[in-house]
Structure formats: structure tokens, C-alpha cells
PDB file of N, CA and C in Angstrom:
ATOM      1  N   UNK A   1      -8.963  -1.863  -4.143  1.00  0.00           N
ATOM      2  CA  UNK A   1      -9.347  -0.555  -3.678  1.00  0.00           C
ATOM      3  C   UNK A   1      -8.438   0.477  -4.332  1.00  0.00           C
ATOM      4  N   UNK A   2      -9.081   2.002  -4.774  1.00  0.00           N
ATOM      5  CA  UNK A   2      -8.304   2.842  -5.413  1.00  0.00           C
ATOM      6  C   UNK A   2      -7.179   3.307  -4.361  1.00  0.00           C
ATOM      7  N   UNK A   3      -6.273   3.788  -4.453  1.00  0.00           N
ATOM      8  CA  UNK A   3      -5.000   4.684  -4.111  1.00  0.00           C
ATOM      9  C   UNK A   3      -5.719   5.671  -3.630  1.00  0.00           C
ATOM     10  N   UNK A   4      -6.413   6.496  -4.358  1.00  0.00           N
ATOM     11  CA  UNK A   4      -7.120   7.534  -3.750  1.00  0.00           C
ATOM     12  C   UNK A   4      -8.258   7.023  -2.198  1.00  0.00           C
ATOM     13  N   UNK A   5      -8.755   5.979  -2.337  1.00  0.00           N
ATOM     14  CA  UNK A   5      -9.567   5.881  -1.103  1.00  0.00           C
ATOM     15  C   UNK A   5      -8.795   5.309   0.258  1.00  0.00           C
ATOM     16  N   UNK A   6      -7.683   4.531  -0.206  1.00  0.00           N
ATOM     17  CA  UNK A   6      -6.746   4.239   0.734  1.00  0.00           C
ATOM     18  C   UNK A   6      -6.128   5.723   1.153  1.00  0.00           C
ATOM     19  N   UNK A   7      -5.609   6.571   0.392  1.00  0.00           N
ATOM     20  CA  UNK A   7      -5.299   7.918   0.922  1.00  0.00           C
ATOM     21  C   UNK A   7      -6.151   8.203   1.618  1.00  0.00           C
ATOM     22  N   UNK A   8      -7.537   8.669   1.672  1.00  0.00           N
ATOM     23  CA  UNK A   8      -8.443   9.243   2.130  1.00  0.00           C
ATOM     24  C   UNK A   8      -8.876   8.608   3.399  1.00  0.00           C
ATOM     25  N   UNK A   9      -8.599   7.074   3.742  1.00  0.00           N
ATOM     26  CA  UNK A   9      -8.680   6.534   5.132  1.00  0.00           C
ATOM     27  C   UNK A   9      -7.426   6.978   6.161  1.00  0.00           C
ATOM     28  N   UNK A  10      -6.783   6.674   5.344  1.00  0.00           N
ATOM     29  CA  UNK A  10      -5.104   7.319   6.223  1.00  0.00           C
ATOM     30  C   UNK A  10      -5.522   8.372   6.420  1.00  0.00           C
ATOM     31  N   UNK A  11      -5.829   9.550   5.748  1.00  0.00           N
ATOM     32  CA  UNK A  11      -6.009  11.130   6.611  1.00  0.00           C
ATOM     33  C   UNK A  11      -7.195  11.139   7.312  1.00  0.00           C
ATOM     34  N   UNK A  12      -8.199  10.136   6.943  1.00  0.00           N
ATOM     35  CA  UNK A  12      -9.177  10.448   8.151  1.00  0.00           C
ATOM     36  C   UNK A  12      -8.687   9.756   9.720  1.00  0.00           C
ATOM     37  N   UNK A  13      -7.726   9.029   9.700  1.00  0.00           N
ATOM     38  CA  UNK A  13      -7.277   8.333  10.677  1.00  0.00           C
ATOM     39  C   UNK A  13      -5.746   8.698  11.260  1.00  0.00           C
ATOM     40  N   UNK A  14      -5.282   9.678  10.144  1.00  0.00           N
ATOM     41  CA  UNK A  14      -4.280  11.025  10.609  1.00  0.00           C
ATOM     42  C   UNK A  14      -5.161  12.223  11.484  1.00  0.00           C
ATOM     43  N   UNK A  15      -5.775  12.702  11.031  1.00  0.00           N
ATOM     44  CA  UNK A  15      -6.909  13.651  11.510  1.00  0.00           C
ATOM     45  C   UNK A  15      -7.118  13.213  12.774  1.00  0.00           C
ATOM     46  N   UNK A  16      -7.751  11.703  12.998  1.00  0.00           N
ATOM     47  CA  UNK A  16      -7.923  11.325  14.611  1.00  0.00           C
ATOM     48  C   UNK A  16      -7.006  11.482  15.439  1.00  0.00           C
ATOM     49  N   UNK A  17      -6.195  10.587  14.879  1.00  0.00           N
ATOM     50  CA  UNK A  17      -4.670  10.546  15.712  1.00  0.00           C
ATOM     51  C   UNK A  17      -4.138  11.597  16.449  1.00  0.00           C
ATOM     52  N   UNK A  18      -4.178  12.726  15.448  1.00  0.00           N
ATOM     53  CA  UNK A  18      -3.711  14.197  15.642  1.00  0.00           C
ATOM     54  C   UNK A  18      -4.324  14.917  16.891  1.00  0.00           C
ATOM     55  N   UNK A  19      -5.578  14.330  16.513  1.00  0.00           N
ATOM     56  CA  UNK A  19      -6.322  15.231  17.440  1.00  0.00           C
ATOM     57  C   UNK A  19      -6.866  14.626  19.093  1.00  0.00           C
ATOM     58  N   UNK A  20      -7.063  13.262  19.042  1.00  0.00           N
ATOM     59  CA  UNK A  20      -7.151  12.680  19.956  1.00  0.00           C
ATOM     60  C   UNK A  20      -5.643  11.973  20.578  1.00  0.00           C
ATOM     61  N   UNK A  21      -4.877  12.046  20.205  1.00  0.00           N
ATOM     62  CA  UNK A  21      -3.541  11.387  20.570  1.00  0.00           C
ATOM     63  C   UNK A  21      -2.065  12.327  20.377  1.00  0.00           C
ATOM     64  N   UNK A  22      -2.421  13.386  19.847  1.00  0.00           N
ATOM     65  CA  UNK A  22      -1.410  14.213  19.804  1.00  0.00           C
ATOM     66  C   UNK A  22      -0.069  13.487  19.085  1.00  0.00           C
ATOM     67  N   UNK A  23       0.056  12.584  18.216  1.00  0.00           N
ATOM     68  CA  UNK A  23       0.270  11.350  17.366  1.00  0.00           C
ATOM     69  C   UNK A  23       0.240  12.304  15.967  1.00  0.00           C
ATOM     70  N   UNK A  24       1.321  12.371  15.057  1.00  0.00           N
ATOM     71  CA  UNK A  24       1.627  12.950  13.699  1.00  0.00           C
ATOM     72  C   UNK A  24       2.065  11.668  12.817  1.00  0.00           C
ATOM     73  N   UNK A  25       1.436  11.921  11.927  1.00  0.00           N
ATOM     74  CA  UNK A  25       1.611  10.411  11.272  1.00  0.00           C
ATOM     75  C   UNK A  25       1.685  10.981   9.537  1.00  0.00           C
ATOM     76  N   UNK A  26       2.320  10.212   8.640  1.00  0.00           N
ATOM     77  CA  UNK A  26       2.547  10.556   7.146  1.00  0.00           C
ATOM     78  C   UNK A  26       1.574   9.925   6.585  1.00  0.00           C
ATOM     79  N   UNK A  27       0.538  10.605   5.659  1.00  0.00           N
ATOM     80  CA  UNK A  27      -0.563   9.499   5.504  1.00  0.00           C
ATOM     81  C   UNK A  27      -0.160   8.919   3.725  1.00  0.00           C
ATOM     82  N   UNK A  28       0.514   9.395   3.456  1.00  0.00           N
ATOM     83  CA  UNK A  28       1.128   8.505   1.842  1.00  0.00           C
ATOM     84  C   UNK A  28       1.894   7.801   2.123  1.00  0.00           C
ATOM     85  N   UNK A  29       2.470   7.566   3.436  1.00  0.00           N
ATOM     86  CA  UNK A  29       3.333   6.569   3.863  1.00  0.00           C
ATOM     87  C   UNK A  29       2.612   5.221   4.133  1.00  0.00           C
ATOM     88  N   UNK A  30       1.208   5.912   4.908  1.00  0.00           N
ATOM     89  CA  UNK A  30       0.039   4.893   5.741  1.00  0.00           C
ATOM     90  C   UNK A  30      -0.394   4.062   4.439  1.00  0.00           C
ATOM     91  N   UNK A  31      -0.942   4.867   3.821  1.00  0.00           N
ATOM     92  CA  UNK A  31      -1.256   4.243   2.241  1.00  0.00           C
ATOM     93  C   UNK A  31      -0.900   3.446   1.599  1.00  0.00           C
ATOM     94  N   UNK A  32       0.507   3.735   1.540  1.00  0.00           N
ATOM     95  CA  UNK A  32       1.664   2.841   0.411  1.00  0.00           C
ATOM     96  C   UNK A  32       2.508   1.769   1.052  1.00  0.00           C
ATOM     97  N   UNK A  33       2.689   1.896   2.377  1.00  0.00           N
ATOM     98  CA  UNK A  33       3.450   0.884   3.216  1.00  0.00           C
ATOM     99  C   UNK A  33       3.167   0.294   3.697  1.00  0.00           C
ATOM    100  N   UNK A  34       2.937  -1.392   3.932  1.00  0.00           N
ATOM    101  CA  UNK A  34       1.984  -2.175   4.646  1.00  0.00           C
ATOM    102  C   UNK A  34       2.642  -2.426   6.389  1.00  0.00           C
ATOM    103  N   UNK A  35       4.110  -2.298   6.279  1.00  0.00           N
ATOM    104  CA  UNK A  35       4.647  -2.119   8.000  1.00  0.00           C
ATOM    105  C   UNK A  35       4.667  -1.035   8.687  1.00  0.00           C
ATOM    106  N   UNK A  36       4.450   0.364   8.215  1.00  0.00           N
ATOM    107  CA  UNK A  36       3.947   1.636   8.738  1.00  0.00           C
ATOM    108  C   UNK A  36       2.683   1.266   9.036  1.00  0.00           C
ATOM    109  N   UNK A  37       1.689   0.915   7.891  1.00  0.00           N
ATOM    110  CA  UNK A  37       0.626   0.703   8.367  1.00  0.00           C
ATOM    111  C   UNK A  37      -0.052  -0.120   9.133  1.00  0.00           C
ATOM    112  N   UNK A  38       0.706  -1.290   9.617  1.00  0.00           N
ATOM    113  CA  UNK A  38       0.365  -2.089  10.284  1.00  0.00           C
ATOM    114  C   UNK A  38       1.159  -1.759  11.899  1.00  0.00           C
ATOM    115  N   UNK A  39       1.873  -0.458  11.991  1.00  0.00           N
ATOM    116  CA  UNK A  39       2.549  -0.081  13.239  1.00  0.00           C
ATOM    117  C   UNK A  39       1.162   0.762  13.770  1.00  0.00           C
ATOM    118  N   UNK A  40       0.523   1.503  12.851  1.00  0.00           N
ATOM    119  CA  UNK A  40      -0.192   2.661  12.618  1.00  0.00           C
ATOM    120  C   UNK A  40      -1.482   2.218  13.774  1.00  0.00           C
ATOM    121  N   UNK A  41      -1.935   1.127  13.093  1.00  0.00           N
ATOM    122  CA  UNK A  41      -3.471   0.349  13.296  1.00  0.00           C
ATOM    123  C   UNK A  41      -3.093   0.098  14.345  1.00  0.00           C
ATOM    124  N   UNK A  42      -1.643  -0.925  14.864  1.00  0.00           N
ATOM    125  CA  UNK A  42      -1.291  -1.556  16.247  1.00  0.00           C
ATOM    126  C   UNK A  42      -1.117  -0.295  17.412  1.00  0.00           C
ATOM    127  N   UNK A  43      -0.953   1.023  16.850  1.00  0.00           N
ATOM    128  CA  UNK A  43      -0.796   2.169  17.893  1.00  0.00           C
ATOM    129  C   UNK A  43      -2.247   2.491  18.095  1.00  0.00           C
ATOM    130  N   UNK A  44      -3.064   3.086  17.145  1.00  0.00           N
ATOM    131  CA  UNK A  44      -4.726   3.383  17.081  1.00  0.00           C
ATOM    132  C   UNK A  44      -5.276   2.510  18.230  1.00  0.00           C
ATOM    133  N   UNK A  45      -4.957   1.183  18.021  1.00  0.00           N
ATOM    134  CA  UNK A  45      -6.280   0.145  18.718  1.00  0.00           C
ATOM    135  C   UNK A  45      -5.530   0.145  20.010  1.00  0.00           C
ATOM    136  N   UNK A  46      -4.491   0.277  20.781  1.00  0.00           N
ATOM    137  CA  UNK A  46      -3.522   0.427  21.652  1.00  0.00           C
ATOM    138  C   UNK A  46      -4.266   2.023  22.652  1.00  0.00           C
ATOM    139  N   UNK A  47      -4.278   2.745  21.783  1.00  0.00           N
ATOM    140  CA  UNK A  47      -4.909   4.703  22.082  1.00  0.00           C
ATOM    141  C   UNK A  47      -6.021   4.260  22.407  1.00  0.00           C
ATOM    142  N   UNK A  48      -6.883   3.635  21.732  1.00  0.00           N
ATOM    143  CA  UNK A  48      -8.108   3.487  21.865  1.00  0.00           C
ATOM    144  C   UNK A  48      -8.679   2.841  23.067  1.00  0.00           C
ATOM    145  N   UNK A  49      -7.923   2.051  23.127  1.00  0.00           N
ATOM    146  CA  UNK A  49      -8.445   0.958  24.233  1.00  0.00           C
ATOM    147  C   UNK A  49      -7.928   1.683  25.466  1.00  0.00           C
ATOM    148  N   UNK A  50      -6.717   2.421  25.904  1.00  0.00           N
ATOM    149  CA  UNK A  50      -6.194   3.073  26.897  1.00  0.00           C
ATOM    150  C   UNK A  50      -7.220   4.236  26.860  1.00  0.00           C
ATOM    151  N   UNK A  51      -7.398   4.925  25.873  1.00  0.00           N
ATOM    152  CA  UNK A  51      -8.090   6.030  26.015  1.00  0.00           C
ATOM    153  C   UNK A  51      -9.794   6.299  25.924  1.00  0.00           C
ATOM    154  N   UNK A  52     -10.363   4.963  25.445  1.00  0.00           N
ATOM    155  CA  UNK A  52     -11.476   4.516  25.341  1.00  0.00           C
ATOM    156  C   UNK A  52     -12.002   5.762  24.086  1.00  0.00           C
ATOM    157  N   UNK A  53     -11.210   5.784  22.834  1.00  0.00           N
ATOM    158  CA  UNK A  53     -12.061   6.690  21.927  1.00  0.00           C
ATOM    159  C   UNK A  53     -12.365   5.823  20.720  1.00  0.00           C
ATOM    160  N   UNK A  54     -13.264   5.277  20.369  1.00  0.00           N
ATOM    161  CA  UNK A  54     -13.842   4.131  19.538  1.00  0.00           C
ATOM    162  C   UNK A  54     -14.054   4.444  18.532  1.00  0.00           C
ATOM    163  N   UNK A  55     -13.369   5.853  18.099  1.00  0.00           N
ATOM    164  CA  UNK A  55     -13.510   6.176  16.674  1.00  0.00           C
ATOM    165  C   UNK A  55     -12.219   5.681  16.180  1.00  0.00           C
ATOM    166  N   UNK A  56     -11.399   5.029  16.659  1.00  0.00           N
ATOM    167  CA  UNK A  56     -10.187   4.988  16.584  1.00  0.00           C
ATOM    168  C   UNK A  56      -9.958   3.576  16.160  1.00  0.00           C
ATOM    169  N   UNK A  57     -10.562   2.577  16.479  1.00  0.00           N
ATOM    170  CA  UNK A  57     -10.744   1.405  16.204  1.00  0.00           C
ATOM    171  C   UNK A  57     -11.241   1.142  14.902  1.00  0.00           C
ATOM    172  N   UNK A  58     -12.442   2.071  14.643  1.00  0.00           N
ATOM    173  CA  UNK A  58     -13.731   1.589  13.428  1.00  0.00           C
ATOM    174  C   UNK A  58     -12.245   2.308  12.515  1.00  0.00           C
ATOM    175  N   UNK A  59     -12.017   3.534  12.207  1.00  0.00           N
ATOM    176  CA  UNK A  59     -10.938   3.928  11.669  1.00  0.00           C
ATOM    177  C   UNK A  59      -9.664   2.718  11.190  1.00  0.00           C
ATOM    178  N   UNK A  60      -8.813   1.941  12.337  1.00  0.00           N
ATOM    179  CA  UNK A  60      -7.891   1.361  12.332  1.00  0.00           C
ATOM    180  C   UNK A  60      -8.052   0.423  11.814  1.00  0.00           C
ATOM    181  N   UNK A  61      -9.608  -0.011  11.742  1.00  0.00           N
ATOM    182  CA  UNK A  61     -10.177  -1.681  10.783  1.00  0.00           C
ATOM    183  C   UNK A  61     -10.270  -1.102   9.779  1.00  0.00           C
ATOM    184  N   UNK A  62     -10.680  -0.292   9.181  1.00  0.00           N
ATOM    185  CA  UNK A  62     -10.906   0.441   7.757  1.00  0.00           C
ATOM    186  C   UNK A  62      -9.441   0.262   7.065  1.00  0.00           C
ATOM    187  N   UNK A  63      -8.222   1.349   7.819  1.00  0.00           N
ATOM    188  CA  UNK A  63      -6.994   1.115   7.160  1.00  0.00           C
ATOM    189  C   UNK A  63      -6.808  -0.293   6.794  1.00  0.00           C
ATOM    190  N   UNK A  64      -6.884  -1.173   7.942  1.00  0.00           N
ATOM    191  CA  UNK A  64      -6.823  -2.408   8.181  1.00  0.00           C
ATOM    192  C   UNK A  64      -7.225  -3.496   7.121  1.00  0.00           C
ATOM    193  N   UNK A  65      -8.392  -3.389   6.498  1.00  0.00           N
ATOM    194  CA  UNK A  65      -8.504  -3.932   5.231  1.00  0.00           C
ATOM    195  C   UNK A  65      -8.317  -3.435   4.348  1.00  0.00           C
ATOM    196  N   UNK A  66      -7.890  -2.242   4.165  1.00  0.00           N
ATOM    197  CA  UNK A  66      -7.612  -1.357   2.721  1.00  0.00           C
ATOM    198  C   UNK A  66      -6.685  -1.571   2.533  1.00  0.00           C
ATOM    199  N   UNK A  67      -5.507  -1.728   3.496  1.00  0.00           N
ATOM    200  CA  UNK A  67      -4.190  -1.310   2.789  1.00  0.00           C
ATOM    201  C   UNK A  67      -3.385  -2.942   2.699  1.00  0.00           C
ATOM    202  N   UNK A  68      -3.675  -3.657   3.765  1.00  0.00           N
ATOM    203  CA  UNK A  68      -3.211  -4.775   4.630  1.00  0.00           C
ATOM    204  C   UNK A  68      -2.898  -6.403   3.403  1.00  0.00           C
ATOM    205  N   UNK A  69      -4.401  -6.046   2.477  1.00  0.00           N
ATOM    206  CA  UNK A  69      -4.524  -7.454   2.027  1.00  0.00           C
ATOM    207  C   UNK A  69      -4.213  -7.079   0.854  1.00  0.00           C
ATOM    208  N   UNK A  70      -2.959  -6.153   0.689  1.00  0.00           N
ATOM    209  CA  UNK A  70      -2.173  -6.307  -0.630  1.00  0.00           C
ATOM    210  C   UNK A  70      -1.201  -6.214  -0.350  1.00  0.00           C
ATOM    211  N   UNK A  71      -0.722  -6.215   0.674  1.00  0.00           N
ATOM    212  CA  UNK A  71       0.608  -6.688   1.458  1.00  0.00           C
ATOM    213  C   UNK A  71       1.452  -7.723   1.185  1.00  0.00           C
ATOM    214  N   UNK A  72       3.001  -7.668   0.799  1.00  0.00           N
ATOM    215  CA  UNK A  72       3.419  -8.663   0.512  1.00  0.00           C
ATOM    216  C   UNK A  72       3.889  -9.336   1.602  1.00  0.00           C
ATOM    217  N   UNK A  73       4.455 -10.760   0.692  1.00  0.00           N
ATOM    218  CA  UNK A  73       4.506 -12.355   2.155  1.00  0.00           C
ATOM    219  C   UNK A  73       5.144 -11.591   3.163  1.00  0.00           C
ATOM    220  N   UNK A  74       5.248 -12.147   4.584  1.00  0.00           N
ATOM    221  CA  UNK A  74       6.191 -11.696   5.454  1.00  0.00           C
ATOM    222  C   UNK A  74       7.406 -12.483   5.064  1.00  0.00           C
ATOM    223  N   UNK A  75       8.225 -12.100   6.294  1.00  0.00           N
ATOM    224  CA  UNK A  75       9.760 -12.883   5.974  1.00  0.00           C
ATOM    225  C   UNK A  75       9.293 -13.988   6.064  1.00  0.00           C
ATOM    226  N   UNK A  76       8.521 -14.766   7.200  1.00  0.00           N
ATOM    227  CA  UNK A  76       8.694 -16.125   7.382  1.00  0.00           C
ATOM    228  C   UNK A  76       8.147 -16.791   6.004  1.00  0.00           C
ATOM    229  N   UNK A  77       7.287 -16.125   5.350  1.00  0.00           N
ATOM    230  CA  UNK A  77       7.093 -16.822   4.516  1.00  0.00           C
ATOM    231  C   UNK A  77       8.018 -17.218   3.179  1.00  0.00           C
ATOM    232  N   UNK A  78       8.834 -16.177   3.072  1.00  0.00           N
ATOM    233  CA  UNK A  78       9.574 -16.127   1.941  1.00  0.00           C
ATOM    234  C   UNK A  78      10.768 -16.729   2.308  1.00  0.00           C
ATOM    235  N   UNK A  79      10.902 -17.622   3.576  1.00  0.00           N
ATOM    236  CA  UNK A  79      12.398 -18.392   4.101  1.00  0.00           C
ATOM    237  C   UNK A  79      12.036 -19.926   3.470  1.00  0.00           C
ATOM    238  N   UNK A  80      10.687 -20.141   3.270  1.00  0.00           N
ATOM    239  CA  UNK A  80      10.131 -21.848   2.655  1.00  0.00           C
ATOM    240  C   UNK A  80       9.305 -21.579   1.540  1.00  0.00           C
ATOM    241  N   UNK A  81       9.485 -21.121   0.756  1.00  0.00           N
ATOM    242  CA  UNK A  81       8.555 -20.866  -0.174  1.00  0.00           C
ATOM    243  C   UNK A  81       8.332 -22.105  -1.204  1.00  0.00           C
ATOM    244  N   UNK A  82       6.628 -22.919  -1.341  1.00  0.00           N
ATOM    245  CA  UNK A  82       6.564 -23.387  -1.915  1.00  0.00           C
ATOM    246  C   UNK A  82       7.019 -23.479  -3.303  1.00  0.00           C
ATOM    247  N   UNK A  83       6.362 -24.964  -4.128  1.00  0.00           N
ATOM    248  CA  UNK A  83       6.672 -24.591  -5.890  1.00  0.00           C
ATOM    249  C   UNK A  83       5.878 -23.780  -6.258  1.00  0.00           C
ATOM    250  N   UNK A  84       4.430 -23.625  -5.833  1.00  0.00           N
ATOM    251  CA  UNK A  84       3.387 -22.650  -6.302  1.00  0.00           C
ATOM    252  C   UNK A  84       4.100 -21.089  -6.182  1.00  0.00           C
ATOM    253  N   UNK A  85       5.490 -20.773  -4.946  1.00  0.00           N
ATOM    254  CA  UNK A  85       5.706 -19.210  -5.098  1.00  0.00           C
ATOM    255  C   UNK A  85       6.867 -19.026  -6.111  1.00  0.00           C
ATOM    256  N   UNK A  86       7.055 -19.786  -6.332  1.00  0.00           N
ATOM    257  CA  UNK A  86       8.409 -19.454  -7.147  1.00  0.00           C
ATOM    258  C   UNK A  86       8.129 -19.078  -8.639  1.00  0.00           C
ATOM    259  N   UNK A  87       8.350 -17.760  -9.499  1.00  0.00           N
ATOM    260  CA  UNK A  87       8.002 -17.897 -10.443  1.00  0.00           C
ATOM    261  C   UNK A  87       8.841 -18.871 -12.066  1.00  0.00           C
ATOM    262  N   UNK A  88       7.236 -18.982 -12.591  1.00  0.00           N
ATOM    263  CA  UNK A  88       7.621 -19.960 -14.031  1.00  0.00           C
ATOM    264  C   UNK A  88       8.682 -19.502 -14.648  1.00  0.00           C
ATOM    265  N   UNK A  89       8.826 -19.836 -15.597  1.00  0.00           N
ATOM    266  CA  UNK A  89       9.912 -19.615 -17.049  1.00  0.00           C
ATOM    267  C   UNK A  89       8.587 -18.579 -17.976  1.00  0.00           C
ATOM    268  N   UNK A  90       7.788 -19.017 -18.329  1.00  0.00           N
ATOM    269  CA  UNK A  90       6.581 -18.630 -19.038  1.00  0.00           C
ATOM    270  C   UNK A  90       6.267 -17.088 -18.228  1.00  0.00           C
ATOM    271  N   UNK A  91       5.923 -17.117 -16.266  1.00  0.00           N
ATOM    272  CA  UNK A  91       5.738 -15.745 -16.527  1.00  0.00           C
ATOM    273  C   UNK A  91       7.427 -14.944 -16.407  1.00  0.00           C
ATOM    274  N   UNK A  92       8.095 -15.270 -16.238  1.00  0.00           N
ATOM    275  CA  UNK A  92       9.416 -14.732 -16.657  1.00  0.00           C
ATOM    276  C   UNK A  92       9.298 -13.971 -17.797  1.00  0.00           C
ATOM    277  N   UNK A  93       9.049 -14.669 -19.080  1.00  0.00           N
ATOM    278  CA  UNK A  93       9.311 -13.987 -20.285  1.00  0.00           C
ATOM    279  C   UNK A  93       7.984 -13.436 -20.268  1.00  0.00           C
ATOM    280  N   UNK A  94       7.210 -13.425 -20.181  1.00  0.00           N
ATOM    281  CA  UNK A  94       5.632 -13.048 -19.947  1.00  0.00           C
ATOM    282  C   UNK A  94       5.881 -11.339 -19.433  1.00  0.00           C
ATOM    283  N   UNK A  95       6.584 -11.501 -18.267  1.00  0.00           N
ATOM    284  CA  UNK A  95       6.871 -10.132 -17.792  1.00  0.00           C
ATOM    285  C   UNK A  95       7.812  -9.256 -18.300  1.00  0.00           C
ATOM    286  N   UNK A  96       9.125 -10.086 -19.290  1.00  0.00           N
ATOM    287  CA  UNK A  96       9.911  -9.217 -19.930  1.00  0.00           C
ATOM    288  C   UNK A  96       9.102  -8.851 -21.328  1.00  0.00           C
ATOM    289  N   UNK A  97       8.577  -9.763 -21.733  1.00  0.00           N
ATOM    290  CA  UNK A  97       7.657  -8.989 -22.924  1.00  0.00           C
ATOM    291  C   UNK A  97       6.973  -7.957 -22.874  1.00  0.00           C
ATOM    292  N   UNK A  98       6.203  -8.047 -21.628  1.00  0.00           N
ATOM    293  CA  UNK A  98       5.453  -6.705 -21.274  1.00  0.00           C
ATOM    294  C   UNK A  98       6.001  -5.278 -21.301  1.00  0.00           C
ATOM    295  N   UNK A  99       7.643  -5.653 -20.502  1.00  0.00           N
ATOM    296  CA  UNK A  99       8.306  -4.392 -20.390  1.00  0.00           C
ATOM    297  C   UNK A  99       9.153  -3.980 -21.524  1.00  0.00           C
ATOM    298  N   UNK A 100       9.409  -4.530 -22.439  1.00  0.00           N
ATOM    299  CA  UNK A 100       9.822  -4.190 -23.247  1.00  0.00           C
ATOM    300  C   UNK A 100       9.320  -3.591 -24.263  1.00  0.00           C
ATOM    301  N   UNK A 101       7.960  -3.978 -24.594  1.00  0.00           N
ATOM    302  CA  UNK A 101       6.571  -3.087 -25.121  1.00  0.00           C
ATOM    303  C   UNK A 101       6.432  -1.656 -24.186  1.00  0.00           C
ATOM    304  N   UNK A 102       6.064  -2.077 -23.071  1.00  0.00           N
ATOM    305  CA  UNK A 102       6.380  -0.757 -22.465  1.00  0.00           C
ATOM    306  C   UNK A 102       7.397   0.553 -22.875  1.00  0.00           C
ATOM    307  N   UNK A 103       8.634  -0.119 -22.381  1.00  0.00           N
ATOM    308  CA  UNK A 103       9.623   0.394 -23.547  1.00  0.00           C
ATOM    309  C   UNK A 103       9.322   1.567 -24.643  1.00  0.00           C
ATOM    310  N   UNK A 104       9.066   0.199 -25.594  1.00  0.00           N
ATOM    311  CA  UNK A 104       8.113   0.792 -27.422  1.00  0.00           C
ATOM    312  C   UNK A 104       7.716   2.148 -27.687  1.00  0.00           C
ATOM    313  N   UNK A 105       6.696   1.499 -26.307  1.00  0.00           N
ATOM    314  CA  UNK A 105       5.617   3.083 -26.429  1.00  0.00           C
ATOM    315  C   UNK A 105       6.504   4.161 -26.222  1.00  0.00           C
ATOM    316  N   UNK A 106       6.852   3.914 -24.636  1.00  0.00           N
ATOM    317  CA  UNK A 106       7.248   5.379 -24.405  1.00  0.00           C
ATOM    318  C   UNK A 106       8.728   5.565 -25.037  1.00  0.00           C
ATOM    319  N   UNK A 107       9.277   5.131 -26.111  1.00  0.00           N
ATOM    320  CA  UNK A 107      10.063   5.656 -26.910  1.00  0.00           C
ATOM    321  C   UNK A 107       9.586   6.213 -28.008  1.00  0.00           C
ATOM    322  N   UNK A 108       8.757   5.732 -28.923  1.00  0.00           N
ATOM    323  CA  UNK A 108       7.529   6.468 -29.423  1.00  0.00           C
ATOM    324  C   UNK A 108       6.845   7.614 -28.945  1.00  0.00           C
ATOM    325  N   UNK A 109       6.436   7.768 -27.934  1.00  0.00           N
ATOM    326  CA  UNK A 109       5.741   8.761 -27.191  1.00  0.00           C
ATOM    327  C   UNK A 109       6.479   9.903 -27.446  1.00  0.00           C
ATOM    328  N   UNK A 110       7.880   9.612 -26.773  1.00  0.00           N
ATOM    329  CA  UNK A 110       8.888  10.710 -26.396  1.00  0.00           C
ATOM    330  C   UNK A 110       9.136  11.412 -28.127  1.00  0.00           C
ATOM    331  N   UNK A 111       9.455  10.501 -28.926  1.00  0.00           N
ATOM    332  CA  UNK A 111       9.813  10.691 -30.270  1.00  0.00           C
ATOM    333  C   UNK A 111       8.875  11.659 -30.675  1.00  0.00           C
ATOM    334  N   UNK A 112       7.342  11.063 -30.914  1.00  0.00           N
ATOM    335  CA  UNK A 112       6.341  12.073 -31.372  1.00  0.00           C
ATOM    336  C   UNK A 112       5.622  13.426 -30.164  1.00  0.00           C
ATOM    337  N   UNK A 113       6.211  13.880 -29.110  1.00  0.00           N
ATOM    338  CA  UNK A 113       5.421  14.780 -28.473  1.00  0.00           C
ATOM    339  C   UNK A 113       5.794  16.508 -28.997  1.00  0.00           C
ATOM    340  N   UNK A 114       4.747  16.838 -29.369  1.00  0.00           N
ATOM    341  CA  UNK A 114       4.976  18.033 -30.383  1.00  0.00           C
ATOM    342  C   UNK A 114       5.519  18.316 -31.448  1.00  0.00           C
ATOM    343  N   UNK A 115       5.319  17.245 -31.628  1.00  0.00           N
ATOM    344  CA  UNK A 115       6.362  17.034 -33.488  1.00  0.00           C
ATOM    345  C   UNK A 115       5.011  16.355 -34.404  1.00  0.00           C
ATOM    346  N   UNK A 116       5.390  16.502 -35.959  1.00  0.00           N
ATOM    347  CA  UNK A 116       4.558  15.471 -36.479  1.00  0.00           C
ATOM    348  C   UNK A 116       4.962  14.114 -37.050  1.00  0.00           C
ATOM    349  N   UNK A 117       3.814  13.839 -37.343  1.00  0.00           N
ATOM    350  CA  UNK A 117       4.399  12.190 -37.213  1.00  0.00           C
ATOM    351  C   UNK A 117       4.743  11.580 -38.956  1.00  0.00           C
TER     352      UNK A 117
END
């Protein structure tokens, strides 16, 4: 899912909050953080159910799969971590190659911006 549509659920579910719960919430926080956002959803469905406003729920499942299932392991998981989590040797250098190309460019980039080449 884009960044932009995950933004755009967080403020429609800031917007509720605000207005039905008197609840101020950071919605680039809601977006980008999977334990804000998972405090966020656990307060919504909490309002909702006390307050019986069911826009609040359909809202809190929306964040709920947008932001949630790119969430990294919890702790417990990362205290036993299989051989499958541990990374290779292969993507090791795999990933320093990448960044070091990275690098390349934007030393290049910087070199040629408004100059000629």
C-alpha cells in the first residue's frame, strides 16, 4: 500500500477521533509507526464499543491492515529467531553492493547539478 493512502486512513481516523472522542492523535506518526498504530486501533475499537460509534471500528480495521502487516517481528520473536531469520553472507554483500552504488550516483548527482558534464 502507498504512504500516501496509509496517510489518508490515519487522518480520516484522526478526523473521527477528534471529533467523536475529543482524542488528538499525529497522523504521520499513525502511518509510519506500527506501536502508535496499534495503540491507536486498540483505543478506536475500545471508544467505539463504550461509545457505540461504528464508524470507528470500520476506520480502525482499515488502519489495521494498512499499516500493521508491514510491521516488524515483535520482541518475542526476535529472542529465538530461526535459521530462516538470520541474514546470509550473500544478502550481506548483496545489500552493501546496493549501497554503495547508491553512493555512486548521488556523488555523481551532486558533482553534475548545474554544471556541465
Amino acid at each position: 500500500m502507498l504512504a500516501s493512502e496509509k496517510l489518508a486512513i490515519a487522518a480520516h481516523l484522526h478526523v473521527l477521533l477528534r471529533r467523536k472522542t475529543g482524542r488528538v492523535t499525529d497522523t504521520q506518526w499513525m502511518a509510519d509507526n506500527a506501536e502508535y498504530a496499534t495503540e491507536i486501533v486498540r483505543f478506536a475499537r475500545q471508544s467505539a464499543q463504550e461509545d457505540g460509534h461504528v464508524e470507528l471500528v470500520a476506520w480502525a480495521d482499515k488502519l489495521e491492515q494498512a499499516v500493521l502487516p508491514t510491521a516488524a517481528p515483535r520482541a518475542r520473536d526476535l529472542r529465538s529467531p530461526g535459521p530462516s531469520a538470520l541474514p546470509t553472507l550473500r544478502s550481506l554483500l548483496a545489500t552493501n553492493a546496493s549501497q554503495a552504488a547508491a553512493a555512486e550516483v548521488a556523488a555523481d548527482s551532486a558533482r553534475y547539478v548545474r554544471g556541465l558534464r
